[in-house]
N, C-alpha and C. Protein backbone atom coordinates (compact mmCIF):
# COMPACT_ATOMS: atom_id res chain seq x y z
N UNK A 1 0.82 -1.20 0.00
CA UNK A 1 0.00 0.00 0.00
C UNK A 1 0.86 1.26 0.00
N UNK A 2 2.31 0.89 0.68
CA UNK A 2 3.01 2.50 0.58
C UNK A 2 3.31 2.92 -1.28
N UNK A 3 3.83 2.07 -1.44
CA UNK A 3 3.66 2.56 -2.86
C UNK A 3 2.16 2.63 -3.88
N UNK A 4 0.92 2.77 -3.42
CA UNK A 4 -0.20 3.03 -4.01
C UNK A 4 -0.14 4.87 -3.69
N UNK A 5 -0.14 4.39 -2.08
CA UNK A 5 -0.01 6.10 -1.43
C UNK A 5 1.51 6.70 -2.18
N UNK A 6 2.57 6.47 -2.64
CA UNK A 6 3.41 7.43 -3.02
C UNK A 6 3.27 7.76 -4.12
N UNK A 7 2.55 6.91 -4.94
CA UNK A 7 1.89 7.37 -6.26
C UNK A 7 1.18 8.15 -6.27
N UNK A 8 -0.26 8.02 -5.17
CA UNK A 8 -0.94 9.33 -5.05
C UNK A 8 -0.08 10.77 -4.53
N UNK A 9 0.81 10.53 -3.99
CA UNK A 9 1.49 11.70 -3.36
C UNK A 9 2.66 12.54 -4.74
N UNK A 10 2.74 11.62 -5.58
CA UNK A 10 3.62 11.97 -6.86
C UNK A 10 2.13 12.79 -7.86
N UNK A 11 1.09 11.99 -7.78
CA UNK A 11 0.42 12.59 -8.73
C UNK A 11 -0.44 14.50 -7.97
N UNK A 12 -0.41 14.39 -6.91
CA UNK A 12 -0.90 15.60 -5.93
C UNK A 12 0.29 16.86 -6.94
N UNK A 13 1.45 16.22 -6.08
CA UNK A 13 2.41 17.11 -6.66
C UNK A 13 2.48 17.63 -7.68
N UNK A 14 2.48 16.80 -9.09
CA UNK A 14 2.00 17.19 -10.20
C UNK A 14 0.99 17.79 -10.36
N UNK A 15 -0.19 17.80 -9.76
CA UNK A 15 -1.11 18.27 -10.32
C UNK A 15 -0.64 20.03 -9.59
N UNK A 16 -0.46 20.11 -8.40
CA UNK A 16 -0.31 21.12 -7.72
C UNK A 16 0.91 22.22 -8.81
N UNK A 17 1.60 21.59 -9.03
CA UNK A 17 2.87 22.39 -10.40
C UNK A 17 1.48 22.68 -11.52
N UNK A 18 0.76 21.92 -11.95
CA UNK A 18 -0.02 22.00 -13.19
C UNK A 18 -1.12 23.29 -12.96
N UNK A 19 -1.50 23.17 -11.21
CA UNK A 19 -2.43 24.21 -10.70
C UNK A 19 -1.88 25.90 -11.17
N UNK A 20 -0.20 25.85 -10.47
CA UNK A 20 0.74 27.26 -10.43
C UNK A 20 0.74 27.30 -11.92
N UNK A 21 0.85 26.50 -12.96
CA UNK A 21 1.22 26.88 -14.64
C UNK A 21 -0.40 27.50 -14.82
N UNK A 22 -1.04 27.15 -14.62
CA UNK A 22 -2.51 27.18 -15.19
C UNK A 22 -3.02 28.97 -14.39
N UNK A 23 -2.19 29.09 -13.09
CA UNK A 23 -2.98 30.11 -12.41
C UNK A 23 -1.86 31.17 -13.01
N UNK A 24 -0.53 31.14 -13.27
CA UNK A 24 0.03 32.28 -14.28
C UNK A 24 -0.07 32.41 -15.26
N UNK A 25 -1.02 31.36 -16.30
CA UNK A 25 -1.93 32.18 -17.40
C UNK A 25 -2.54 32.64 -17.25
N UNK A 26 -3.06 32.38 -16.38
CA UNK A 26 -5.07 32.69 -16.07
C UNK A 26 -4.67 34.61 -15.86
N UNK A 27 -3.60 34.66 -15.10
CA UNK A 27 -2.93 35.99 -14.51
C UNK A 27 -2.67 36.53 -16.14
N UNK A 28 -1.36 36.04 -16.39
CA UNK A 28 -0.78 36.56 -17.52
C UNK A 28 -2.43 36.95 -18.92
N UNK A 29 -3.53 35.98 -18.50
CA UNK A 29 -4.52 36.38 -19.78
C UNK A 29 -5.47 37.62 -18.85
N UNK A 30 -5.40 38.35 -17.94
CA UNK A 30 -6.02 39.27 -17.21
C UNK A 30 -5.44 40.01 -17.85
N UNK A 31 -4.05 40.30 -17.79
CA UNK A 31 -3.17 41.50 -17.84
C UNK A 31 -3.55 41.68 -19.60
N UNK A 32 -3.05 40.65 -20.29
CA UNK A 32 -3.41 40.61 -21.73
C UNK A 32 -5.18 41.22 -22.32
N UNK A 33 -5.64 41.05 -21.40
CA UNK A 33 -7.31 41.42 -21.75
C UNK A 33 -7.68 42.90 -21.09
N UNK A 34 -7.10 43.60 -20.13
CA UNK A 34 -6.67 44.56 -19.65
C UNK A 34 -6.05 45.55 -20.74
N UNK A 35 -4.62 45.26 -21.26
CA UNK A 35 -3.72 45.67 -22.34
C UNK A 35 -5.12 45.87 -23.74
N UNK A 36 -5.68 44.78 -24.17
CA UNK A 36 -6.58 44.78 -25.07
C UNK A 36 -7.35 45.85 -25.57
N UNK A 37 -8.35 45.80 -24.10
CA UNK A 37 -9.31 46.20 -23.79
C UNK A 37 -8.88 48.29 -23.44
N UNK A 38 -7.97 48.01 -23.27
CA UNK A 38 -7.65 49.60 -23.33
C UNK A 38 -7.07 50.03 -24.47
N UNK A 39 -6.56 49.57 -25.39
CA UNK A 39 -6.29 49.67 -27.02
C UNK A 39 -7.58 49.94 -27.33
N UNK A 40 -8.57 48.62 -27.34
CA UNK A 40 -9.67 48.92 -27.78
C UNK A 40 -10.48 50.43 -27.51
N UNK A 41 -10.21 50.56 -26.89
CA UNK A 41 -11.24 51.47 -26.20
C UNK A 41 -10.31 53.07 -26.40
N UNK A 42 -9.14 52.67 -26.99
CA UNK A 42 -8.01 54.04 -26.81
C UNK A 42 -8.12 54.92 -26.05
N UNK A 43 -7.78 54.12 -24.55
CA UNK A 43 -7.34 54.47 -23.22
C UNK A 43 -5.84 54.82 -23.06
N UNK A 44 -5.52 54.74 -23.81
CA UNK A 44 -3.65 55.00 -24.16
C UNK A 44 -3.34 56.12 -25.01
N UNK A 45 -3.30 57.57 -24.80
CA UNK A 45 -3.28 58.21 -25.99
C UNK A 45 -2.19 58.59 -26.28
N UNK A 46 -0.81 58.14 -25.40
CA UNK A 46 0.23 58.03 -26.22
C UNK A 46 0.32 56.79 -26.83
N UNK A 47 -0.56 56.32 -27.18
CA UNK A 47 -0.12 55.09 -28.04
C UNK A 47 -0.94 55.29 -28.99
N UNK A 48 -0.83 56.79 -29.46
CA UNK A 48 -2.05 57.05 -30.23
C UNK A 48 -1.61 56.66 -32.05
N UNK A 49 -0.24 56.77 -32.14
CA UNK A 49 0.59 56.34 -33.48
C UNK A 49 0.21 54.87 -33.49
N UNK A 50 0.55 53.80 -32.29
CA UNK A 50 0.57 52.42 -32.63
C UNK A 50 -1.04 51.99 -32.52
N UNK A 51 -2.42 52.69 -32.02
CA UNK A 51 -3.49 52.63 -32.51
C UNK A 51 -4.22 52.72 -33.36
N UNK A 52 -3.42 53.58 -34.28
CA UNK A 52 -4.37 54.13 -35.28
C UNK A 52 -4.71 52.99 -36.65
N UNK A 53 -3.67 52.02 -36.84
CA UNK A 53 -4.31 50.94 -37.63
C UNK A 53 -5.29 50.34 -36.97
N UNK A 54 -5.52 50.56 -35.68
CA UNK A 54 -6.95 49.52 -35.79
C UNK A 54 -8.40 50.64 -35.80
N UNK A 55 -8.33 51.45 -36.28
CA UNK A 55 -9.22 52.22 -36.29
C UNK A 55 -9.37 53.14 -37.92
N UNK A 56 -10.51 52.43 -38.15
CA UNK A 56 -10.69 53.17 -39.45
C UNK A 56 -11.83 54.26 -39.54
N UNK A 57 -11.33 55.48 -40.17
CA UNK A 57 -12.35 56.73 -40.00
C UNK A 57 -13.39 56.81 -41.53
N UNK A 58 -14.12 57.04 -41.33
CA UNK A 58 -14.84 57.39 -42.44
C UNK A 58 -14.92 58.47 -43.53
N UNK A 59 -15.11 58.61 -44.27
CA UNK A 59 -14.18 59.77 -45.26
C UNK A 59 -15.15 60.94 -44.90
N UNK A 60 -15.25 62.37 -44.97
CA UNK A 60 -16.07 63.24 -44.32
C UNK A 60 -17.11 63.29 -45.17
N UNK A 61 -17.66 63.53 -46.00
CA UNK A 61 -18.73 63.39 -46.97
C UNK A 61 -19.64 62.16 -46.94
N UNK A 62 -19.56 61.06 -46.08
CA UNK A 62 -20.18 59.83 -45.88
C UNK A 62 -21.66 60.30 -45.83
N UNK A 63 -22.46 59.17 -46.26
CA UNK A 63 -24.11 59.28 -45.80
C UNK A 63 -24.22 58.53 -44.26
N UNK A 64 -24.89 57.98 -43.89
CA UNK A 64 -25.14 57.76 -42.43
C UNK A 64 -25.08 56.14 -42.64
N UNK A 65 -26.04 55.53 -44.17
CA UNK A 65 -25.37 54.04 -43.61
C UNK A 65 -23.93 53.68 -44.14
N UNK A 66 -22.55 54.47 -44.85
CA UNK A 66 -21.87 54.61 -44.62
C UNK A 66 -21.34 54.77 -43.11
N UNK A 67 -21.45 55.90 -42.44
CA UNK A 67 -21.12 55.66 -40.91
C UNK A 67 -20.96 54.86 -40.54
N UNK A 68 -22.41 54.14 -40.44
CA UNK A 68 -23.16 52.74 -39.78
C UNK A 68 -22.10 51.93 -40.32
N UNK A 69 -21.44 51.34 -41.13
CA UNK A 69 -20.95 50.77 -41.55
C UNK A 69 -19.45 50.79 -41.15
N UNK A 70 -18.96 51.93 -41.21
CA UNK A 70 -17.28 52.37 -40.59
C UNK A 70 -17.36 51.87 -39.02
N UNK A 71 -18.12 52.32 -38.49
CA UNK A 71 -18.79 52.02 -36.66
C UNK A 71 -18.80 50.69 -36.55
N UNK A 72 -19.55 49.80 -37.14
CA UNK A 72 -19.44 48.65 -37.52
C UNK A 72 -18.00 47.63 -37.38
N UNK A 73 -17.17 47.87 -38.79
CA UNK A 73 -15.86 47.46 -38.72
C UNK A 73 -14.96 47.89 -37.75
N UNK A 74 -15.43 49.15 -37.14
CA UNK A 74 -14.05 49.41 -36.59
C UNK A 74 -14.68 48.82 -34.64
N UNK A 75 -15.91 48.37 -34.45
CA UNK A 75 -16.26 47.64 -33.61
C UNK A 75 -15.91 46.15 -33.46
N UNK A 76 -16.21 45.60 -34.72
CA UNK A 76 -15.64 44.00 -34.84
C UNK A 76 -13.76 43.86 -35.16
N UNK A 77 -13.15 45.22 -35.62
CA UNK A 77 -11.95 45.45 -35.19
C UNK A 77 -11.88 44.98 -33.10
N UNK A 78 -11.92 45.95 -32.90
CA UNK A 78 -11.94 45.84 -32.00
C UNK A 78 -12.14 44.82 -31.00
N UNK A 79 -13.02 44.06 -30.70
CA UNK A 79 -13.54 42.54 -31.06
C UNK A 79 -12.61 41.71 -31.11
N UNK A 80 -11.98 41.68 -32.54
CA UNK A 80 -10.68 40.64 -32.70
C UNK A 80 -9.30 41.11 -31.79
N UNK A 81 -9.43 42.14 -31.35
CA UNK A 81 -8.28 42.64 -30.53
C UNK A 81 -8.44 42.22 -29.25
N UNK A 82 -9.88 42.50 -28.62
CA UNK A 82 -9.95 41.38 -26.94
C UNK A 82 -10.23 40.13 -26.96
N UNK A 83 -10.87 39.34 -28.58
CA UNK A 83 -10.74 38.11 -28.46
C UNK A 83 -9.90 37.08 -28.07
N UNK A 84 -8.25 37.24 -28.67
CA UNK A 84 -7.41 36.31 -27.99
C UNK A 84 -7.31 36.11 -26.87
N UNK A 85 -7.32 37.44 -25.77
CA UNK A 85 -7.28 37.57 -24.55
C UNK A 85 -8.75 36.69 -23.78
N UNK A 86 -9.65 37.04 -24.37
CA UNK A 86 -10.74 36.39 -23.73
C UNK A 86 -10.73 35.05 -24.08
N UNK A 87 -10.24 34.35 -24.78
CA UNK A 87 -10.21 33.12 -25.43
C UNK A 87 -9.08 32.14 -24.41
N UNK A 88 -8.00 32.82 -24.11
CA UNK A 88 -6.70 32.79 -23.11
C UNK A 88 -7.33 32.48 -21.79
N UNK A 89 -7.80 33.67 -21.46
CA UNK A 89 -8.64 33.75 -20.18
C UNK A 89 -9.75 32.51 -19.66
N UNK A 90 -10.12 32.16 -20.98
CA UNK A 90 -11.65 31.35 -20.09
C UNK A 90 -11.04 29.61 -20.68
N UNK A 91 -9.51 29.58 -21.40
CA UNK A 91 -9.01 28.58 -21.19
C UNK A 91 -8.46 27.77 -20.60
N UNK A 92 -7.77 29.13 -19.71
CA UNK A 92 -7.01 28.99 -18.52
C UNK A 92 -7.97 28.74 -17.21
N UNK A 93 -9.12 29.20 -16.92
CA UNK A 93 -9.78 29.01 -15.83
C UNK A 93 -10.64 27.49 -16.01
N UNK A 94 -10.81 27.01 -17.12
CA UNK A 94 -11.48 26.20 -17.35
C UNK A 94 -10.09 24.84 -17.10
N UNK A 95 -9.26 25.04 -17.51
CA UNK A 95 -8.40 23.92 -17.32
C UNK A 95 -7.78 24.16 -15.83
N UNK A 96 -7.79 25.08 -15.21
CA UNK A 96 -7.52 25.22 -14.05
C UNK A 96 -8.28 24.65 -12.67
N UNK A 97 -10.16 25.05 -13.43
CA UNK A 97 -10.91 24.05 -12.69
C UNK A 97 -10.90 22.55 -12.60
N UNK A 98 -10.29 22.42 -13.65
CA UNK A 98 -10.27 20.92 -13.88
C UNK A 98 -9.24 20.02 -13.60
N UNK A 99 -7.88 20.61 -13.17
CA UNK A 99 -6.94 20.36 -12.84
C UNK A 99 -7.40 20.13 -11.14
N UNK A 100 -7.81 21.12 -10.75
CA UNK A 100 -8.01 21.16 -9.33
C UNK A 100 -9.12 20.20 -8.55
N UNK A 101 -9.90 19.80 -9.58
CA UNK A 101 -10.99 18.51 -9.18
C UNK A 101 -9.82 17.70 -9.44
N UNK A 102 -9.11 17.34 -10.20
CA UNK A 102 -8.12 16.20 -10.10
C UNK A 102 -7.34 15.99 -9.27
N UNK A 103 -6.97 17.26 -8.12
CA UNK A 103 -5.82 16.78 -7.52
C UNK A 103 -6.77 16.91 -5.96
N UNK A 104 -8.16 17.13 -5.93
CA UNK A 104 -8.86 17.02 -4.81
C UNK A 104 -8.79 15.70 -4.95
N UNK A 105 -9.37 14.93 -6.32
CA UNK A 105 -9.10 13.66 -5.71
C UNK A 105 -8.48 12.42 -5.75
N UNK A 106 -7.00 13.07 -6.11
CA UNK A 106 -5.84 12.28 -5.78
C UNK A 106 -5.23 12.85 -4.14
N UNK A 107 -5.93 13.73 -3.63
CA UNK A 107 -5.27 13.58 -2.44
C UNK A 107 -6.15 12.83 -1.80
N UNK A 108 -7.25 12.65 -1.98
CA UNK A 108 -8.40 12.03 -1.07
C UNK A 108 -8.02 10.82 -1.39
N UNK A 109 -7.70 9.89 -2.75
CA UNK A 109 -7.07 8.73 -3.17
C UNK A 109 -5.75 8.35 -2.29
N UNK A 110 -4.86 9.24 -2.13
CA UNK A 110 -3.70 9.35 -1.24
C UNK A 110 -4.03 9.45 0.13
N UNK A 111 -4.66 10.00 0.57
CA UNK A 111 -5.51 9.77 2.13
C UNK A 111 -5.86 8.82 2.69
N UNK A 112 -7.03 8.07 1.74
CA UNK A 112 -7.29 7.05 2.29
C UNK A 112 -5.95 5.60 2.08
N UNK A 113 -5.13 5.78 0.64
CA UNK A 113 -4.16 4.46 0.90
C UNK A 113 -2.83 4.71 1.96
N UNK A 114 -2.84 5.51 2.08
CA UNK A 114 -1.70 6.27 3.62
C UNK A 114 -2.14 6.02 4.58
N UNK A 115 -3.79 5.74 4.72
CA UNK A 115 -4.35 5.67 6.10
C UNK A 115 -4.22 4.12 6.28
N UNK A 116 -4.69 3.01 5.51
CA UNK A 116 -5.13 1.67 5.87
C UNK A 116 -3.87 1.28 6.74
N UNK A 117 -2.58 0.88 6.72
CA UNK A 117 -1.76 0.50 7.72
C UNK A 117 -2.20 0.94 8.64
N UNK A 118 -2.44 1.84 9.20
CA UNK A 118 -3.32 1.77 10.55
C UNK A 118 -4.12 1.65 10.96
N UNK A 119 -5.36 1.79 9.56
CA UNK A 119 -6.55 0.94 10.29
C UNK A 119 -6.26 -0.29 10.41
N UNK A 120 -5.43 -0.87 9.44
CA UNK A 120 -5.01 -2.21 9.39
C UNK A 120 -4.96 -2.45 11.48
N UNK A 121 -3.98 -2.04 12.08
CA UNK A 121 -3.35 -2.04 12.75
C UNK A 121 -3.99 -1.79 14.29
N UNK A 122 -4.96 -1.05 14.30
CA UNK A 122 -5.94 -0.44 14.89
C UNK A 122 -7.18 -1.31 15.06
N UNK A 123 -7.69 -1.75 14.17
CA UNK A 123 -8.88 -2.69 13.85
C UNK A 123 -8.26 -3.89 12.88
N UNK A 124 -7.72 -4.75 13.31
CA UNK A 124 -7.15 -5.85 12.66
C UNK A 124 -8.01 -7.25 12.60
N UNK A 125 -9.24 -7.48 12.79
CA UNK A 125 -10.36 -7.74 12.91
C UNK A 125 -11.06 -7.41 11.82
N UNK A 126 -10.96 -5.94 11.53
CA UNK A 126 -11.69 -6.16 10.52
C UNK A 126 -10.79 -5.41 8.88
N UNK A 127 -9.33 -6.05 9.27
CA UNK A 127 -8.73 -5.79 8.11
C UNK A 127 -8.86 -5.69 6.46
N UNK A 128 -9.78 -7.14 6.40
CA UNK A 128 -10.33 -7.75 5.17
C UNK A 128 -11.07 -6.98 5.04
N UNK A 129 -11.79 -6.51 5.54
CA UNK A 129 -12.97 -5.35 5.11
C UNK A 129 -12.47 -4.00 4.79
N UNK A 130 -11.67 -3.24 5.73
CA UNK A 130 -10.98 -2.13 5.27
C UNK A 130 -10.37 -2.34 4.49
N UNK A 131 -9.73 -3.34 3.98
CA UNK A 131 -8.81 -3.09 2.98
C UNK A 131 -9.84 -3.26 1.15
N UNK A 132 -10.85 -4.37 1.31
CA UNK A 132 -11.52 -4.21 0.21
C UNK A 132 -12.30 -2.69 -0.15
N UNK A 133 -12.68 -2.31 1.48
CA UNK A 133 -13.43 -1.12 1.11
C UNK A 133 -12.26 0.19 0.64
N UNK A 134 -11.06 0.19 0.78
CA UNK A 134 -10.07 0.59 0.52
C UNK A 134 -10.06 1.04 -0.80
N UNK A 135 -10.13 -0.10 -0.98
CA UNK A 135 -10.09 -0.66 -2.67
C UNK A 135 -11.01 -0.04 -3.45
N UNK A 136 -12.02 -0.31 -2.92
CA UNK A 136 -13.38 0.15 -4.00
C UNK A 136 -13.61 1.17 -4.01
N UNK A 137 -12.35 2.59 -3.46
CA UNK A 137 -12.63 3.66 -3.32
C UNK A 137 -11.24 4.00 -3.98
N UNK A 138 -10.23 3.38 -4.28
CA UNK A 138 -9.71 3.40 -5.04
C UNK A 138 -9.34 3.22 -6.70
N UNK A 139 -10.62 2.40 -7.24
CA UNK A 139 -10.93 2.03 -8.18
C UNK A 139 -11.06 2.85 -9.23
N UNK A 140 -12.13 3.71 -8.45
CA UNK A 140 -12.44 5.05 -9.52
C UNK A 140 -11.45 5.69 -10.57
N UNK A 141 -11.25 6.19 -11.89
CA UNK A 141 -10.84 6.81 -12.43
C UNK A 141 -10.84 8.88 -11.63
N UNK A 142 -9.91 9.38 -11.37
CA UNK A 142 -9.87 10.76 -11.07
C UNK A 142 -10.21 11.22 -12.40
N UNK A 143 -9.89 10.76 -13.66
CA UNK A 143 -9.98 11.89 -15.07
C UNK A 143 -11.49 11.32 -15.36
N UNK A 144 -12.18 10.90 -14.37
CA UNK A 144 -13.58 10.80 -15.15
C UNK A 144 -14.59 12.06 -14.92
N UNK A 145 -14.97 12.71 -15.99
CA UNK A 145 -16.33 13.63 -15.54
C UNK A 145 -17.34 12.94 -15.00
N UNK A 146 -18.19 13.72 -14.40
CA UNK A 146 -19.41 13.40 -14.29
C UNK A 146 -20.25 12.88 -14.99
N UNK A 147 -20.09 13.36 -15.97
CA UNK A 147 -20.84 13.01 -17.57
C UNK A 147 -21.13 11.22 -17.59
N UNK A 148 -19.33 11.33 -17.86
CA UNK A 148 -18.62 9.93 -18.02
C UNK A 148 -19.04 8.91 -17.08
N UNK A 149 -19.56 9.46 -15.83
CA UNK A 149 -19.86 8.36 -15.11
C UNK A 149 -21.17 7.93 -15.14
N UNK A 150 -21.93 8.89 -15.56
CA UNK A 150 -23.60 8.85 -15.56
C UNK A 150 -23.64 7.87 -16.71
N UNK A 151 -22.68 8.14 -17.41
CA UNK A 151 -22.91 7.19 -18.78
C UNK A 151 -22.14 5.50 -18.25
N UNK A 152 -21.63 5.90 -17.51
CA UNK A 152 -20.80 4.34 -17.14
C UNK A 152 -21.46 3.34 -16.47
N UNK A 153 -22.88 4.26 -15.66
CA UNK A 153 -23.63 3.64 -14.87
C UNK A 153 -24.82 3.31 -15.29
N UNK A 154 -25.38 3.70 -16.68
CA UNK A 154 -25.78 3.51 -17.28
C UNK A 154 -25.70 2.09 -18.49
N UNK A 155 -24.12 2.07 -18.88
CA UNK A 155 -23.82 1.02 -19.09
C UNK A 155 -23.70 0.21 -18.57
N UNK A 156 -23.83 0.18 -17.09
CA UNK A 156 -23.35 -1.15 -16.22
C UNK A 156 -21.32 -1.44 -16.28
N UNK A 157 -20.76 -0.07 -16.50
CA UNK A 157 -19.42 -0.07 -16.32
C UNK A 157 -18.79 -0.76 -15.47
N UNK A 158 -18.36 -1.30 -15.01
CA UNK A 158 -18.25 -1.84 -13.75
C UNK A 158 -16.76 -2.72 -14.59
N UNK A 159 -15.69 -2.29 -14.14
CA UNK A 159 -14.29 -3.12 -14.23
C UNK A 159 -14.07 -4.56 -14.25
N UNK A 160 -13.00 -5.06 -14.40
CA UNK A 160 -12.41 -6.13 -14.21
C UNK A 160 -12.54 -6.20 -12.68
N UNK A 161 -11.65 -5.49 -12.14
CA UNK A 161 -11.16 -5.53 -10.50
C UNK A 161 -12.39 -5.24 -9.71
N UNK A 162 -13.01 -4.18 -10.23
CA UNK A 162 -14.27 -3.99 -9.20
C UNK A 162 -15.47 -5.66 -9.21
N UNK A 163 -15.34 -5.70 -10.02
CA UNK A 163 -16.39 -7.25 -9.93
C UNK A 163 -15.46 -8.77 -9.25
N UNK A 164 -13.92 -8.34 -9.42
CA UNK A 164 -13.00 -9.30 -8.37
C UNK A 164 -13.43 -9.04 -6.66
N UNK A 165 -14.06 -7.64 -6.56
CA UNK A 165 -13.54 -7.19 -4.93
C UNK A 165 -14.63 -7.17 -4.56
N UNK A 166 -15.85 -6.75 -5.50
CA UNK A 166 -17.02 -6.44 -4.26
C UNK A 166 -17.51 -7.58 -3.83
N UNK A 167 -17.85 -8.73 -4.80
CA UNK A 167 -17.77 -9.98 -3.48
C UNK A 167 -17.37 -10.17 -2.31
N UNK A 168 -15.77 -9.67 -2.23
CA UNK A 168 -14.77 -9.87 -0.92
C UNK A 168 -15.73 -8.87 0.00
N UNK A 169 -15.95 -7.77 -0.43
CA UNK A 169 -16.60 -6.84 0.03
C UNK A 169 -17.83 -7.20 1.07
N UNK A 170 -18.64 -7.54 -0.03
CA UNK A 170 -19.80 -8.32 0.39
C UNK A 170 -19.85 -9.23 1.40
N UNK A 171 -18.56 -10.55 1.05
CA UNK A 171 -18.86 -11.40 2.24
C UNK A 171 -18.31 -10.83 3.37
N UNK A 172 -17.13 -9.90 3.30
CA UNK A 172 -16.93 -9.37 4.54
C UNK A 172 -17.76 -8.76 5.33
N UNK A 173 -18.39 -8.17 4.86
CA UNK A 173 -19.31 -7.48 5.85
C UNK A 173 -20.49 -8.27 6.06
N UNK A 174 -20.45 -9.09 5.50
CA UNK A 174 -21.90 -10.19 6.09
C UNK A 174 -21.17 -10.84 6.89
N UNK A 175 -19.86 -11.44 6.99
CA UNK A 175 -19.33 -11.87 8.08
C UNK A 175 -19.36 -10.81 9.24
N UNK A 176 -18.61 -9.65 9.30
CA UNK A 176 -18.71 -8.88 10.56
C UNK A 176 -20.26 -8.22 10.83
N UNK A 177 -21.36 -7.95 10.44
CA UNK A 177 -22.86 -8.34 10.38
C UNK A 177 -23.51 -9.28 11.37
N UNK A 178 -23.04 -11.08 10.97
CA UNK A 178 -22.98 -11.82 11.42
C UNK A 178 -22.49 -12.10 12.79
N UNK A 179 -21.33 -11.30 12.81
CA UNK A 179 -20.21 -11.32 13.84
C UNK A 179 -21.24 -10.94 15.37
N UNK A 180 -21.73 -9.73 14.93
CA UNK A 180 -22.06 -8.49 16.10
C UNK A 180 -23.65 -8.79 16.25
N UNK A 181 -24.30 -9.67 15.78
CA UNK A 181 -25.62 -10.14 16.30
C UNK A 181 -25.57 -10.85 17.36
N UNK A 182 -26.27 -10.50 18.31
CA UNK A 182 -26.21 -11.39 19.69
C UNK A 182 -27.08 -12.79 19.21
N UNK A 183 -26.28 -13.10 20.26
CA UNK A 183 -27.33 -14.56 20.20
C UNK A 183 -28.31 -14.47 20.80
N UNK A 184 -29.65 -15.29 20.16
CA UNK A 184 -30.68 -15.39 20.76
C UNK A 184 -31.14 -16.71 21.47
């Protein structure tokens, strides 16, 4: 079991490095959508030389759906200028959430296989049982969505190993069940 738990403790780690990469984009795409968003908006007016390609004026003699039209482009200009940033931004938070459900539960995976030597040890009686129930809480995939599981349970997913253990499962606890009924 120590090496189930140092695996979980290798994969925490990783994920925790994957958390810090994911949260200095997420940063670095603020600042970038910030930068954008004030171009856009030509909040910078010494940057009034390196703005002026994204802004196209209308020639003075225009009719109005002319205007409409200059207003237009130089809006969906604009547009493509906070898009990358917003695109950055809601990539980074989205893989960031998802990173972080993963390493909630590889530490909870790492928790419980760090713990059994002592329940082992503690309740040795009912070893066989902690350790299957161990198991069947170990089984789970961490990279599964929700989705994935609704659909797994749906299929009747159910593993190789999980259909080896929950028997053990089963009779164990009908044995300790058994155990703790008084006699009549």
């Amino acid at each position: 079991m120590s090496g189930l738990s140092e695996s979980f403790a290798r994969e925490v780690t990783s994920t925790k490095r994957q958390l810090i990469g994911y949260q200095i984009i997420f940063y670095l795409s603020i600042a970038l959508l910030l930068v954008s968003a004030g171009t856009a908006l030509n909040s910078f007016p010494w940057l009034e030389g390196w703005i002026r390609p994204f802004r196209i004026d209308p020639p003075p003699s225009a009719d109005a759906i002319t205007l409409a039209l200059f207003q237009l482009v130089n809006l969906a200009g604009k547009a493509i200028l906070i898009l990358p940033a917003l695109l950055m931004l809601a990539f980074a938070a989205k893989r960031y959430a998802e990173v972080f459900q993963l390493k909630t539960q590889y530490t909870y995976k790492y928790t419980v296989a760090a713990s059994l030597p002592g329940f082992k040890v503690e309740a040795p009686a009912h070893a066989e049982a902690i350790t299957a129930a161990a198991f069947q809480q170990l089984l789970s995939n961490p990279g599964d969505t929700p989705e994935k599981k609704a659909d797994d349970k749906k299929n009747d997913g159910e593993t190789f190993l999980q259909r080896l253990i929950e028997p053990v499962v089963k009779k164990t606890f009908e044995k300790m069940s058994g155990a703790q009924k008084p006699l009549s």
